[in-house]
Protein backbone atom coordinates (compact mmCIF):
# COMPACT_ATOMS: atom_id res chain seq x y z
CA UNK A 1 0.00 0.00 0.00
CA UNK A 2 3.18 2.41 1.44
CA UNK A 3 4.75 1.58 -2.24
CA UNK A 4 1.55 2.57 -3.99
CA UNK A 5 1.33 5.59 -2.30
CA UNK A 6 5.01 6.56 -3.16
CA UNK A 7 4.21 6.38 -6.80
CA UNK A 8 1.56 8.75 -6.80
CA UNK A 9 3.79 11.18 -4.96
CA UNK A 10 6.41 10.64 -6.84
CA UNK A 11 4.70 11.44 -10.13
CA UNK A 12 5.90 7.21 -11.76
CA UNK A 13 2.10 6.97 -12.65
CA UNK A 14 -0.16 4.42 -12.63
CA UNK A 15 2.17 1.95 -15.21
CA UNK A 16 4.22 1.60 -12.46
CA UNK A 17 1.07 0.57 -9.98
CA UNK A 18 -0.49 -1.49 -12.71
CA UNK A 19 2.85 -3.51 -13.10
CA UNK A 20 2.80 -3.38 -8.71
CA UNK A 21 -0.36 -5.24 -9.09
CA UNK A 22 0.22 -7.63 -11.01
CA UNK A 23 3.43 -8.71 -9.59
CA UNK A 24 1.47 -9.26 -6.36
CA UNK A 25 -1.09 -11.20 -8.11
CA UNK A 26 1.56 -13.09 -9.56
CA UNK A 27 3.57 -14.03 -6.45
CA UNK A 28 0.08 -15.06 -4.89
CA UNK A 29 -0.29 -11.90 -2.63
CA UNK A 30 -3.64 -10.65 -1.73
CA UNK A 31 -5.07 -7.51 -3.79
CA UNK A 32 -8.11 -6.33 -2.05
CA UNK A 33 -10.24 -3.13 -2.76
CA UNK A 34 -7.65 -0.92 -0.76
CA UNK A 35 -4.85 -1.61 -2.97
CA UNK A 36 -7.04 -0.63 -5.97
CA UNK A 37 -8.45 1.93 -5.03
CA UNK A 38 -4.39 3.77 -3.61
CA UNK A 39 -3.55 2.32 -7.28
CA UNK A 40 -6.37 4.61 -9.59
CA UNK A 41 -5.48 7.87 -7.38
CA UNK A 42 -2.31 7.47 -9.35
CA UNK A 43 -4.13 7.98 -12.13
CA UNK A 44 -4.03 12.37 -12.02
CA UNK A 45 -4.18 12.54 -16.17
CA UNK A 46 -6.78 12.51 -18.83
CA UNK A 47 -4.48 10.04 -20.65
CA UNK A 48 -4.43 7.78 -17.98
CA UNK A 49 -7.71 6.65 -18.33
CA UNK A 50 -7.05 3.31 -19.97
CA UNK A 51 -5.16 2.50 -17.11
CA UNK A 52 -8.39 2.96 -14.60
CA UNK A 53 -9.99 0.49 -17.07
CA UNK A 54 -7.77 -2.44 -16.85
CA UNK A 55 -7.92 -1.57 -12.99
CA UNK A 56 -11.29 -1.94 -12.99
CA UNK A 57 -11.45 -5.37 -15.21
CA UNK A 58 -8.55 -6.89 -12.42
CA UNK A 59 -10.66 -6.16 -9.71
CA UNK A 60 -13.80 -8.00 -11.68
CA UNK A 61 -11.69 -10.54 -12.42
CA UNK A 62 -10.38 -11.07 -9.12
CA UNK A 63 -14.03 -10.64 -7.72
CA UNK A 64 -13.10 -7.87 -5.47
CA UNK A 65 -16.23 -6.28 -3.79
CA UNK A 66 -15.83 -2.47 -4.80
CA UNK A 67 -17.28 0.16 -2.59
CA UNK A 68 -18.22 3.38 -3.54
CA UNK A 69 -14.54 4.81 -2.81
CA UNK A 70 -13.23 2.97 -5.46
CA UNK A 71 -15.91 3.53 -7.72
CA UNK A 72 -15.73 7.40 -6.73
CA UNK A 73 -12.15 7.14 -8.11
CA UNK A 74 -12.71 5.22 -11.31
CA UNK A 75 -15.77 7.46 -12.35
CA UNK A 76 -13.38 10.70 -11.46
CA UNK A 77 -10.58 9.28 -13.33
CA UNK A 78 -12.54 8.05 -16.64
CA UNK A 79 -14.89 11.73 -16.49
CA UNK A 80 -11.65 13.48 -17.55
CA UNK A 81 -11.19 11.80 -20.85
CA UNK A 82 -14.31 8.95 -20.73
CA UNK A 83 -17.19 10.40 -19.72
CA UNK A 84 -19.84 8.39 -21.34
CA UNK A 85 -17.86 5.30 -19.48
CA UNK A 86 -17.33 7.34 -16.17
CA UNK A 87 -21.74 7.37 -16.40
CA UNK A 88 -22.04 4.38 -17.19
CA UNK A 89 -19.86 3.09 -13.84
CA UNK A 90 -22.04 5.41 -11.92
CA UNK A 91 -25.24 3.99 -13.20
CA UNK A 92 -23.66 0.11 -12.14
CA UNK A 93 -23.14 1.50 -8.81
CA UNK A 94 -26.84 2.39 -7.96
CA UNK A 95 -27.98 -0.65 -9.95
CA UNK A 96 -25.48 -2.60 -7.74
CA UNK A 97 -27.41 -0.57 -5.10
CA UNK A 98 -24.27 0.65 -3.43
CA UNK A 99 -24.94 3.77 -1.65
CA UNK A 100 -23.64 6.51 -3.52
CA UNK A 101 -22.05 9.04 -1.64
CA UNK A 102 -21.67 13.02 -2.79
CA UNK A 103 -18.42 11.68 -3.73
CA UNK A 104 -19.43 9.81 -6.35
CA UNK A 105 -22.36 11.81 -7.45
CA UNK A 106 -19.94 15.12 -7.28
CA UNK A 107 -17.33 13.07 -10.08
CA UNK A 108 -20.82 12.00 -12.14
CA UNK A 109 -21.54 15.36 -12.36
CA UNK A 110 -18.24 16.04 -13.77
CA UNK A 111 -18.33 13.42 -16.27
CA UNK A 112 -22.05 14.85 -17.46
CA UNK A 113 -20.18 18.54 -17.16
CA UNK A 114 -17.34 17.38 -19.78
CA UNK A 115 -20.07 16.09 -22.06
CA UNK A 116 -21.84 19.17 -21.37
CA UNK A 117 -24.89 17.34 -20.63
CA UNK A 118 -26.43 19.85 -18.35
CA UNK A 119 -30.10 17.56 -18.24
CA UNK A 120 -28.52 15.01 -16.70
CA UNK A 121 -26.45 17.56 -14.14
CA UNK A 122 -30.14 18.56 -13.01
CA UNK A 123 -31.52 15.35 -12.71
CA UNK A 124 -28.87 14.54 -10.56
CA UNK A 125 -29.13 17.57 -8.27
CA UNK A 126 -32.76 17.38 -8.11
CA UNK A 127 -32.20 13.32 -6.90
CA UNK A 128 -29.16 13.94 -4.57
CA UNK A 129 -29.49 14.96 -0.90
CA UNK A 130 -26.75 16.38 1.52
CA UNK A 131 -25.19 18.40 -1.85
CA UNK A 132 -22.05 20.60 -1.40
CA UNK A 133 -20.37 23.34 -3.44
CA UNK A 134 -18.44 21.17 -5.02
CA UNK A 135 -21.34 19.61 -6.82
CA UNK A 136 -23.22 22.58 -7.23
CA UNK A 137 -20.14 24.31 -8.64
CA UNK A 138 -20.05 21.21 -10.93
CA UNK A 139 -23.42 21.55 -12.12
CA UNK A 140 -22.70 25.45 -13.29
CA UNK A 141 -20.21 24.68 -15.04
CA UNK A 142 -21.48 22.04 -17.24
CA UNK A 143 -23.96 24.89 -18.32
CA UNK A 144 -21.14 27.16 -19.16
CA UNK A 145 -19.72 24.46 -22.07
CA UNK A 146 -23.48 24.20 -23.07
CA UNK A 147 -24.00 27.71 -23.55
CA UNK A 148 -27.20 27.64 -20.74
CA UNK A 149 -27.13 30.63 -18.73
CA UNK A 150 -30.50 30.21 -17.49
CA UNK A 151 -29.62 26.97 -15.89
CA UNK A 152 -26.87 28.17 -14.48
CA UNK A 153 -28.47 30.42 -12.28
CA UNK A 154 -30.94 27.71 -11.07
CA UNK A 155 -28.39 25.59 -9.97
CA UNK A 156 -27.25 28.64 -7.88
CA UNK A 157 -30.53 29.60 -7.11
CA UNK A 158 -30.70 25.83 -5.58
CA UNK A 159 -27.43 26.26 -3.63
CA UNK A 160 -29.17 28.78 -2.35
CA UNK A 161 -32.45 27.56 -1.66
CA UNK A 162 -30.81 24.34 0.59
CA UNK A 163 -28.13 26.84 2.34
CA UNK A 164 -25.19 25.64 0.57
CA UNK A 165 -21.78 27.66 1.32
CA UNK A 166 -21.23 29.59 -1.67
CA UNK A 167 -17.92 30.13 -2.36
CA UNK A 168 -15.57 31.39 -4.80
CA UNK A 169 -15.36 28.60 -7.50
CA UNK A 170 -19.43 28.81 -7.35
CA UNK A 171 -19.19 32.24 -8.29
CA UNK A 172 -16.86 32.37 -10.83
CA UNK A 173 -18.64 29.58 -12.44
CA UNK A 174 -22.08 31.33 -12.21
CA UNK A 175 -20.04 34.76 -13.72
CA UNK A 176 -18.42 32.91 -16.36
CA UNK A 177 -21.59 31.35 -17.08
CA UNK A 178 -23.62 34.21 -17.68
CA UNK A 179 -21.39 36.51 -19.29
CA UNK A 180 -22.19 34.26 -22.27
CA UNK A 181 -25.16 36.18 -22.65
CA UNK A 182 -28.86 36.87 -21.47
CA UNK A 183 -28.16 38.10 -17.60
CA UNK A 184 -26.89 41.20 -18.85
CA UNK A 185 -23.64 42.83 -17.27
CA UNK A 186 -26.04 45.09 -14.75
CA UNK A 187 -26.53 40.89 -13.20
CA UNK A 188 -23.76 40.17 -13.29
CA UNK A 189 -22.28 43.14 -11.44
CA UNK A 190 -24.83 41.96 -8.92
CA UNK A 191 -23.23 39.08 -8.29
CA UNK A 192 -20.34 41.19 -8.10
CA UNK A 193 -22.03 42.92 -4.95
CA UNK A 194 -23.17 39.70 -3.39
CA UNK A 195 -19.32 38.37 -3.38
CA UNK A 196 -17.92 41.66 -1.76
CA UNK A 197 -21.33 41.45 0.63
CA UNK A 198 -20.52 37.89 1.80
CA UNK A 199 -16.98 38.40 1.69
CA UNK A 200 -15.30 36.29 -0.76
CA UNK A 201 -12.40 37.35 -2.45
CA UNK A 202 -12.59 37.74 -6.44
CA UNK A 203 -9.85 36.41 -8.67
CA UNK A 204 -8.65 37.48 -11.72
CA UNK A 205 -11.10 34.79 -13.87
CA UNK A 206 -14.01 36.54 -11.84
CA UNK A 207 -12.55 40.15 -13.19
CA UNK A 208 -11.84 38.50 -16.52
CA UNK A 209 -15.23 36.89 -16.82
CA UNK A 210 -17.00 40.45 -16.21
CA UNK A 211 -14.94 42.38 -18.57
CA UNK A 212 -16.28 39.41 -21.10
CA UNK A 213 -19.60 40.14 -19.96
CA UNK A 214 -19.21 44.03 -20.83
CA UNK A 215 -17.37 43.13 -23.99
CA UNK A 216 -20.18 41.17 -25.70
CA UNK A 217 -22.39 43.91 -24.46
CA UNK A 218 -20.85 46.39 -26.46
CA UNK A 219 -20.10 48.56 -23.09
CA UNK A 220 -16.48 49.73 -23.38
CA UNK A 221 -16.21 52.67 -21.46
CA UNK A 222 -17.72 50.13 -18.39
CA UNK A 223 -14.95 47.93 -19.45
CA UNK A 224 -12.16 50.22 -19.08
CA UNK A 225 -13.75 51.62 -15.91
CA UNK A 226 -13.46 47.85 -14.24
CA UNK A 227 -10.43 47.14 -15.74
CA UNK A 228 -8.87 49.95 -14.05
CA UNK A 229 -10.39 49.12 -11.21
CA UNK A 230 -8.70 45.46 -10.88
CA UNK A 231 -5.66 46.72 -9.02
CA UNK A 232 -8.20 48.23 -6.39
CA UNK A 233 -9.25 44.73 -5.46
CA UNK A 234 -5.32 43.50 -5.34
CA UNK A 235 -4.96 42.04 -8.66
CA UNK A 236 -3.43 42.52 -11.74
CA UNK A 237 -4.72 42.18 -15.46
CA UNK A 238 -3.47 39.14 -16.92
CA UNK A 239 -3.55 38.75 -20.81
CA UNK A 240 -6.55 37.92 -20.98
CA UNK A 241 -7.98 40.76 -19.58
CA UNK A 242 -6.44 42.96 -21.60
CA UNK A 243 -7.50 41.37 -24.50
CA UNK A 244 -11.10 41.51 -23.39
CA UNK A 245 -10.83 45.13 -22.75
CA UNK A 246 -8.99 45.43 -26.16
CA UNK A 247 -11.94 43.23 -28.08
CA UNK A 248 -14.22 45.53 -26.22
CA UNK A 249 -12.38 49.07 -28.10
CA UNK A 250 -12.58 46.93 -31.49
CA UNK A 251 -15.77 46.80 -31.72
CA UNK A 252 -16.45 50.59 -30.96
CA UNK A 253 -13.75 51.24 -33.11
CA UNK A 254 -12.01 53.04 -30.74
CA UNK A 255 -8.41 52.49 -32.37
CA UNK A 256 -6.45 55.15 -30.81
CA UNK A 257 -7.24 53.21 -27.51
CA UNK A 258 -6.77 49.56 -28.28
CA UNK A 259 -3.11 50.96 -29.04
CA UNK A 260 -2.77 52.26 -25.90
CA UNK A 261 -3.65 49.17 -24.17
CA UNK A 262 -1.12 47.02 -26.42
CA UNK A 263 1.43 49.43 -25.73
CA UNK A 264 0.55 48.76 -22.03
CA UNK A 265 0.50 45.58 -22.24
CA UNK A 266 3.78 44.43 -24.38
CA UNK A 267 5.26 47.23 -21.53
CA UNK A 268 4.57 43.87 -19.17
CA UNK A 269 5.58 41.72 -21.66
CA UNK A 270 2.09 40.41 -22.62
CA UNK A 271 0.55 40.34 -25.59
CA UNK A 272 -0.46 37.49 -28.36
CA UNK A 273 -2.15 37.20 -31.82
CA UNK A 274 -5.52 38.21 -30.30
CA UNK A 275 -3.93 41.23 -28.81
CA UNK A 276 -2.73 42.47 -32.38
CA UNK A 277 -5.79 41.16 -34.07
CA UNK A 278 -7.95 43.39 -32.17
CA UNK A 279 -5.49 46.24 -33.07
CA UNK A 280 -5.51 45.82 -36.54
CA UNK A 281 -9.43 45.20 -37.26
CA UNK A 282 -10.03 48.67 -34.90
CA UNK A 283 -7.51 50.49 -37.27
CA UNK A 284 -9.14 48.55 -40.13
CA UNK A 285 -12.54 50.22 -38.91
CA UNK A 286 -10.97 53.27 -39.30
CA UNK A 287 -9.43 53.21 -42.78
CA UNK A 288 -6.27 53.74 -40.65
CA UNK A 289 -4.25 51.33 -43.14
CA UNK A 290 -0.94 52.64 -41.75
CA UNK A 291 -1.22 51.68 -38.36
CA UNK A 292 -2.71 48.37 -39.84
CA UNK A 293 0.49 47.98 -42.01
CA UNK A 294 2.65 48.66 -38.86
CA UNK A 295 1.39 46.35 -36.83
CA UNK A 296 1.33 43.80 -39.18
CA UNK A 297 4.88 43.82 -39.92
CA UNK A 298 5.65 44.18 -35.74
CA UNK A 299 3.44 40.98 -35.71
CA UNK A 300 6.00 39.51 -38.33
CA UNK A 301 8.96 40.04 -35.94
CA UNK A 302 7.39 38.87 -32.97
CA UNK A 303 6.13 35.36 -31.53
CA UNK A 304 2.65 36.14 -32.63
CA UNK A 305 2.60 35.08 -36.10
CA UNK A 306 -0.05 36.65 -38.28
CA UNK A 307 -2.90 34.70 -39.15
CA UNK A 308 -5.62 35.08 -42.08
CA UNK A 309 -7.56 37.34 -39.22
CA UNK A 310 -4.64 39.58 -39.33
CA UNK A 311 -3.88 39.59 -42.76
CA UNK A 312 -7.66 40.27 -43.48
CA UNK A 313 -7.73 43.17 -41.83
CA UNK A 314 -4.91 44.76 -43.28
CA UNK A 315 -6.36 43.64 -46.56
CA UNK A 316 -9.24 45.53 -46.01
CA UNK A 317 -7.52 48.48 -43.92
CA UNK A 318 -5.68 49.18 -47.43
CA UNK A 319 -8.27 49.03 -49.72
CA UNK A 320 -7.99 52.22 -51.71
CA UNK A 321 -7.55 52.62 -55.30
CA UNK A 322 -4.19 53.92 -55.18
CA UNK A 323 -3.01 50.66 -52.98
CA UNK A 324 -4.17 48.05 -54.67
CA UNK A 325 0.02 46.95 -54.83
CA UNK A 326 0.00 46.47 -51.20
CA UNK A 327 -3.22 44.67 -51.14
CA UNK A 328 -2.05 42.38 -53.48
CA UNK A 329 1.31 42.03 -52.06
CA UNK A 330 -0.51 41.09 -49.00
CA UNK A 331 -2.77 38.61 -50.10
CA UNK A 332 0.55 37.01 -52.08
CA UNK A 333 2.60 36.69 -48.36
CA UNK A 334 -0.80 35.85 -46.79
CA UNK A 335 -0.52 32.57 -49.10
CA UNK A 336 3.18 32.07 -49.12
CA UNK A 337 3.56 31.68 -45.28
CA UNK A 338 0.71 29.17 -45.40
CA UNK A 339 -2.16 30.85 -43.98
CA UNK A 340 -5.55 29.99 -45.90
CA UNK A 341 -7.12 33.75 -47.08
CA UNK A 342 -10.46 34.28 -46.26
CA UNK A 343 -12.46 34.81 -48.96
CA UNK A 344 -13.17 38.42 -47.96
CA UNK A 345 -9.73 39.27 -48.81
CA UNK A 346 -10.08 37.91 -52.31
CA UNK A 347 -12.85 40.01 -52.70
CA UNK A 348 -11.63 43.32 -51.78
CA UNK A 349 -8.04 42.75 -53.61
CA UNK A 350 -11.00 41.75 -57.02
CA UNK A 351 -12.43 44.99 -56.25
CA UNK A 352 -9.36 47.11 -56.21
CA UNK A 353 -7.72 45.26 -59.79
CA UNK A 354 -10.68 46.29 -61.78
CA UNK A 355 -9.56 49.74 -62.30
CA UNK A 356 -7.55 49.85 -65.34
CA UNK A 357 -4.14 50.35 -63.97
CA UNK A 358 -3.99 47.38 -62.20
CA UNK A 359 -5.01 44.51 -65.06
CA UNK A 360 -1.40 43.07 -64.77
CA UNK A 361 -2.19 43.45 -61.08
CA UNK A 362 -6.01 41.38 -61.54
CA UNK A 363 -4.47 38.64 -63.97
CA UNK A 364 -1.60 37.94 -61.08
CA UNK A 365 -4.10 37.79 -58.56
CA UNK A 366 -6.90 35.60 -60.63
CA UNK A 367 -3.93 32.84 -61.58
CA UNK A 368 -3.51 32.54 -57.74
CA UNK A 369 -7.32 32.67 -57.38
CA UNK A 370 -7.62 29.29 -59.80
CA UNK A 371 -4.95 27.99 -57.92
CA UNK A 372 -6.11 28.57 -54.72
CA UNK A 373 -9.35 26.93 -55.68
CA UNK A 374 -7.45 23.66 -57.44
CA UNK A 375 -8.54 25.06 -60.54
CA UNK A 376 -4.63 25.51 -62.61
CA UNK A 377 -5.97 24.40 -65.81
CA UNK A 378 -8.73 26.75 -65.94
CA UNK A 379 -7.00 29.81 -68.36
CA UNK A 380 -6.83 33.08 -66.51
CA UNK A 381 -8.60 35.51 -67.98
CA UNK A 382 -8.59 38.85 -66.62
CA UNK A 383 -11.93 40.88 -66.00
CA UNK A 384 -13.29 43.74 -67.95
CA UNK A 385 -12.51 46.46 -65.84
CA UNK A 386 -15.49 48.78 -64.92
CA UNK A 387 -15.66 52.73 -65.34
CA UNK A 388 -14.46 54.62 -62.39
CA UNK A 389 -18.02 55.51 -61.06
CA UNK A 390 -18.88 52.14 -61.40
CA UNK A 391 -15.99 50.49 -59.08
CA UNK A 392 -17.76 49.51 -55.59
CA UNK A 393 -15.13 49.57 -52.92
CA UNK A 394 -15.15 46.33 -50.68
């Protein structure tokens, strides 16, 4: 049991317990329910799953009589990677009438919450007594990957209701949950309240999750204000929340300040793709193609690679009949680094070779077009360029 223990501690994994099994089998040495169960704690990663199987077929075949500890382990392990087999298990344990302790039902509910099936997380709750946080927290957040706001907030509503301890994770969850949509960010900054009332301390995913909430909402001047007010409550903006405040800017085109908050934030050496994507499609909004161009090529020099997002927006931050070179010249490194164009930047670089000084420009870009579409034995043929009052910019 002692040598069990050790390899869970010391991070062997469960090969090493699976072989210790066996070799006790093997010499003739009693494996009981203890030694299975010390055995499938070992097993801390999704990968490990198929491990917790065999365990589980060795103690059938040895005609060990599980309890619900070891079943509590087996269903936790397999809901991380399994979690239609981690249901089934808990389903043979009540059928095996075993009483199933909030153990059991608590790693259930987090097999059901990584198949996002939130119907069976209320069934569950509704046909449990003695529930915890834990399970409630559980049941939140398998509404979260379903996109389920609503339900969300009745699970919470039913912590409350039985006088469950509400506590940080809960919260978060419920935030997280309900920034998706529907509550609104005026609920949400409720909740807020109701954590400072009771007295538990926010994190930066609770900070992070309401600046996602006023984000979606279109509300960036509330976004800015909370984001400013993080270091009040003793924490500091990761990247992600600066990129939620950013995303926020973008889509109020307020350029000058997305820039601002890059500039802040590569000044603490953060900043990623999404950070310059958000920069570059707010300068795009505001035909500002040479801020677009800039921080394209600063993207080029820099761990953030562009990506078709990034090269779309420059695309269309240039578009302008006296750039139709660097549109082109765009799309052309867009392709030759390997990044698929979106089809919005063929059409705006179309757009821009139909005036009449760019046909050499428009029969370059078409032969890439048939290419690009598996068409190269289609002949290229370059189209009739319109009159100048006729071109329609993209």
């Amino acid at each position: 049991m002692r040598r069990l223990a050790d390899f869970k501690v010391s991070g062997e994994g469960p090969e090493k317990c699976l072989d210790l099994l066996r070799t006790m089998r093997e010499r003739c040495v009693a494996v009981d329910r203890m030694h299975c169960t010390a055995a499938l704690s070992a097993c801390t990663l999704p990968a490990s799953w198929p491990f917790a199987v065999e365990m589980l077929g060795m103690v059938q075949a040895a005609q060990i009589k599980a309890d619900v500890v070891l079943y509590s382990s087996a269903i936790s392990v397999l809901s991380r990677a399994r979690w239609q087999l981690a249901a089934q298990l808990f389903w043979n344990l009540r059928a095996m009438r075993v009483a199933s302790d909030i153990t059991a039902v608590t790693a259930a509910l987090h097999a059901y919450s990584t198949g996002t099936r939130w119907e069976a997380c209320a069934w569950l709750l509704s046909h449990t007594s003695h529930l915890d946080s834990v399970a409630c927290t559980t049941a939140v957040s398998s509404c979260e990957k379903a996109q389920r706001w609503e339900m969300a907030l009745g699970f919470f509503a039913t912590a409350v209701a039985q006088g469950i301890h509400r506590d940080a994770a809960m919260y978060n969850a419920t935030i997280a949950c309900s920034s998706q949509g529907g509550l609104g960010w005026l609920g949400i900054l409720q909740l807020l309240h109701e954590m400072t009332q009771e007295s538990i301390q926010k994190s930066t995913t609770t900070c992070n999750s309401v600046l996602t909430a006023f984000e979606r909402a279109g509300c960036w001047e509330q976004a800015l204000a909370f984001f400013r007010e993080m270091p009040g409550f003793s924490l500091v903006p990761d990247l992600i929340s600066y990129n939620a405040t950013m995303t926020s800017f973008e889509k109020a085109s307020r350029w000058e300040e997305v820039l601002s908050l890059l500039v802040e934030a590569k000044s603490r050496r953060m900043g990623d793709g999404i950070s310059y994507n958000c920069c570059i499609a707010a300068c795009q909004k505001a035909l500002n193609w040479l801020h677009a161009l800039a921080l394209l090529a600063e993207m080029r020099g820099s761990l953030a690679r562009p990506d078709a997002i990034a090269y779309n927006s420059a695309i269309l931050a240039s578009s302008g009949i006296s750039r139709w070179e660097t549109m082109l010249a765009l799309l052309l490194e867009c392709l030759a680094s390997g990044v698929t164009a979106d089809m919005q930047s063929w059409a705006a670089c179309l757009a821009e070779c139909e005036i009449q000084p760019a046909r050499e420009g428009e029969k370059i870009l078409l032969k890439h077009l048939v290419k690009y579409l598996g068409r190269s034995s289609v002949q290229v043929r370059p189209l009739r360029s319109p009159t100048p009052e006729k071109i329609t910019r993209v």
